[in-house]
Protein backbone atom coordinates (compact mmCIF):
# COMPACT_ATOMS: atom_id res chain seq x y z
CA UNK A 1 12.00 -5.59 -14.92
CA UNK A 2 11.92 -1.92 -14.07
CA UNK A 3 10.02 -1.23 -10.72
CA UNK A 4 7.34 0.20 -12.69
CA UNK A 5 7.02 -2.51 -15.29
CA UNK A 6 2.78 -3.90 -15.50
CA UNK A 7 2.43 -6.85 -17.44
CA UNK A 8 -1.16 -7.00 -18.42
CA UNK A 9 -1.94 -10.35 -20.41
CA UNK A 10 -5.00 -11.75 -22.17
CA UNK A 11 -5.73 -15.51 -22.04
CA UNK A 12 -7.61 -16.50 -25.42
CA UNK A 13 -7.90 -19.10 -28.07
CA UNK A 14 -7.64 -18.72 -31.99
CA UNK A 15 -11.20 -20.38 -32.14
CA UNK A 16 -13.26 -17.93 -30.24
CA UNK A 17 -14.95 -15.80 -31.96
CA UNK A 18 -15.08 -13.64 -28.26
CA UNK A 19 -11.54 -13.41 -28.52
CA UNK A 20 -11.66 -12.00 -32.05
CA UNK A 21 -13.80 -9.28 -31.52
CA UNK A 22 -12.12 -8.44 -27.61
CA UNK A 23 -8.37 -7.94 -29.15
CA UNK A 24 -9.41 -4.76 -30.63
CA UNK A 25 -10.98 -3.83 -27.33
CA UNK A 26 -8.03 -4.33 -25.69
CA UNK A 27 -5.26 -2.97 -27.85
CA UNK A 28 -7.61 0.32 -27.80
CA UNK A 29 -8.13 0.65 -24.05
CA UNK A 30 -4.70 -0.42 -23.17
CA UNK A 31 -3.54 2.22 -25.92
CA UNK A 32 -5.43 5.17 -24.34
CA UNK A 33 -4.11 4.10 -20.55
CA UNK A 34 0.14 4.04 -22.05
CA UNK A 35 -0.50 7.58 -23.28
CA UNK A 36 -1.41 8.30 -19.44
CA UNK A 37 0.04 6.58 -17.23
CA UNK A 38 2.62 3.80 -16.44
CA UNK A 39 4.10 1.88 -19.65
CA UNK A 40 2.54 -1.56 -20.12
CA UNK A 41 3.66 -4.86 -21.70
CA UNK A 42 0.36 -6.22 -23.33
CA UNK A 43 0.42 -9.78 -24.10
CA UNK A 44 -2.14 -11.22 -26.11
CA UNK A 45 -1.52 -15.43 -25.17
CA UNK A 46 -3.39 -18.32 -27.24
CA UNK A 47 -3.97 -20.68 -24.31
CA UNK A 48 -3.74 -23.75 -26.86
CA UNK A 49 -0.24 -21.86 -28.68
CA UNK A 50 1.69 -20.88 -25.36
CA UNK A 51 0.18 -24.38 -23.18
CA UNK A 52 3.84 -24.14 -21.90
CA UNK A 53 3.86 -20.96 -20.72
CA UNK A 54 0.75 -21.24 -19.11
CA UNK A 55 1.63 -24.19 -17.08
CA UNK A 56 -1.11 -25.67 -14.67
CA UNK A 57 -3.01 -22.56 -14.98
CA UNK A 58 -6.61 -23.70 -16.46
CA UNK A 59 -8.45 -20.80 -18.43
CA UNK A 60 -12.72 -21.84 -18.74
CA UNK A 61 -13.73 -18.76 -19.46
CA UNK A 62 -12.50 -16.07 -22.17
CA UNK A 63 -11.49 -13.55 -22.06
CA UNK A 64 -9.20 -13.94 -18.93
CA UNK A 65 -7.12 -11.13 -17.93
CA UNK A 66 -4.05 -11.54 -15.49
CA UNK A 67 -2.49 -8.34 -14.35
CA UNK A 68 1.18 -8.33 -12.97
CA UNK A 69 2.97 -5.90 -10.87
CA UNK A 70 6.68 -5.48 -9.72
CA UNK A 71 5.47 -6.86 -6.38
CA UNK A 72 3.18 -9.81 -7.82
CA UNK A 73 0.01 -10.49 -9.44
CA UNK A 74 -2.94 -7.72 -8.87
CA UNK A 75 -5.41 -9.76 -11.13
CA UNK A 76 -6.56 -12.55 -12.60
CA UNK A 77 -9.65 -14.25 -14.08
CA UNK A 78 -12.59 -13.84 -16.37
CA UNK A 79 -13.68 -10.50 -17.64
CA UNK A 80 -16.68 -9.05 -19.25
CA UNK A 81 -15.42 -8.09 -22.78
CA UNK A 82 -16.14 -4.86 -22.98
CA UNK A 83 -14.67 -1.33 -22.93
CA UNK A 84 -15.53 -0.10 -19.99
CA UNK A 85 -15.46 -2.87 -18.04
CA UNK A 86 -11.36 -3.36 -19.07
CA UNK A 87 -10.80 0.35 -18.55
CA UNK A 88 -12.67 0.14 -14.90
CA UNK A 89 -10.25 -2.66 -13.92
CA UNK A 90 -7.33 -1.21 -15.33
CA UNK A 91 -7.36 1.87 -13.71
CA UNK A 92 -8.31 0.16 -10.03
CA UNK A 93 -5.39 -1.73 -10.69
CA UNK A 94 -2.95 0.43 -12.30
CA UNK A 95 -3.34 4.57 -11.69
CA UNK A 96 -5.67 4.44 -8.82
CA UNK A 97 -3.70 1.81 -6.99
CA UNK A 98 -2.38 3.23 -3.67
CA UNK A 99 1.05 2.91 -3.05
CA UNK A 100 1.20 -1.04 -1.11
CA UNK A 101 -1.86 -2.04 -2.19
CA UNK A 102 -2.92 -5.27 -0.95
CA UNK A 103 -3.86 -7.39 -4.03
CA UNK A 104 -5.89 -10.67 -3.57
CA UNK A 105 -4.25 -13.89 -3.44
CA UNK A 106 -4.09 -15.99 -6.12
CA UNK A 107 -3.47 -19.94 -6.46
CA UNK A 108 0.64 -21.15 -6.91
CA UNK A 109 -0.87 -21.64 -10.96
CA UNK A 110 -1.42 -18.14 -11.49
CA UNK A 111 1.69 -17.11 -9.41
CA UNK A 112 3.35 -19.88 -11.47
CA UNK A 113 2.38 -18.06 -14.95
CA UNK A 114 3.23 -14.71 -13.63
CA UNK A 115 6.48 -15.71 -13.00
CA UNK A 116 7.08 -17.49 -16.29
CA UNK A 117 5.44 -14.55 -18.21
CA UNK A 118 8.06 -12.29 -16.46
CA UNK A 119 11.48 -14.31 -17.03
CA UNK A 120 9.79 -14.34 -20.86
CA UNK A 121 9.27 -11.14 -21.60
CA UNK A 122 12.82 -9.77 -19.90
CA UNK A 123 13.89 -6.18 -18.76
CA UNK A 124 12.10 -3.15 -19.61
């Protein structure tokens, strides 16, 4: 992974109807934020599809968003599906980030699923 590489992924399931109508939300804001700033991997991950990749990681709520930096993961959990809302936390978390930010920790699951996610999608 390059030192700029953001893997952003959404946790869903093929029976949610949320899910349906938030993948267009997402490919659209995540769209509009690669034309301006850092590239980003989107990863759109079926919780029941990829159970292996997701490990011990348990997703209640959808949709869940986990957002993964060079130097670890800068979120993860539940978000409000819409627009704004994903565009808010995307740009805290990506363009308005200082340089070594401090990002909340997160439980050896979630650091777990980053690091799987990483190894699976390879080098920029």
């Amino acid at each position: 992974m390059s030192e700029g590489s953001i893997q952003v992924a959404c946790l869903c399931a093929a029976w949610c109807r949320l899910c349906d109508d938030y993948a267009p939300v997402l490919r659209a804001v995540t769209t509009e934020l690669q034309a301006v700033d850092r590239p980003l991997q989107v990863h759109w991950i079926d919780i029941e599809d990829d159970a292996d990749l997701l490990g011990e990681f348990d997703v209640e709520t959808f949709p869940t968003l986990v957002i993964v930096g060079p130097e670890g993961v800068r979120f993860a959990g539940p978000l409000m599906p819409q627009p704004d809302v994903l565009r808010r936390l995307l740009r805290a978390t990506l363009a308005d980030a200082p340089a070594g930010a401090r990002w909340p920790a997160v439980g050896p699951e979630v650091l777990a699923f980053a690091s799987r996610l990483r190894r699976r999608t390879g080098p920029d």
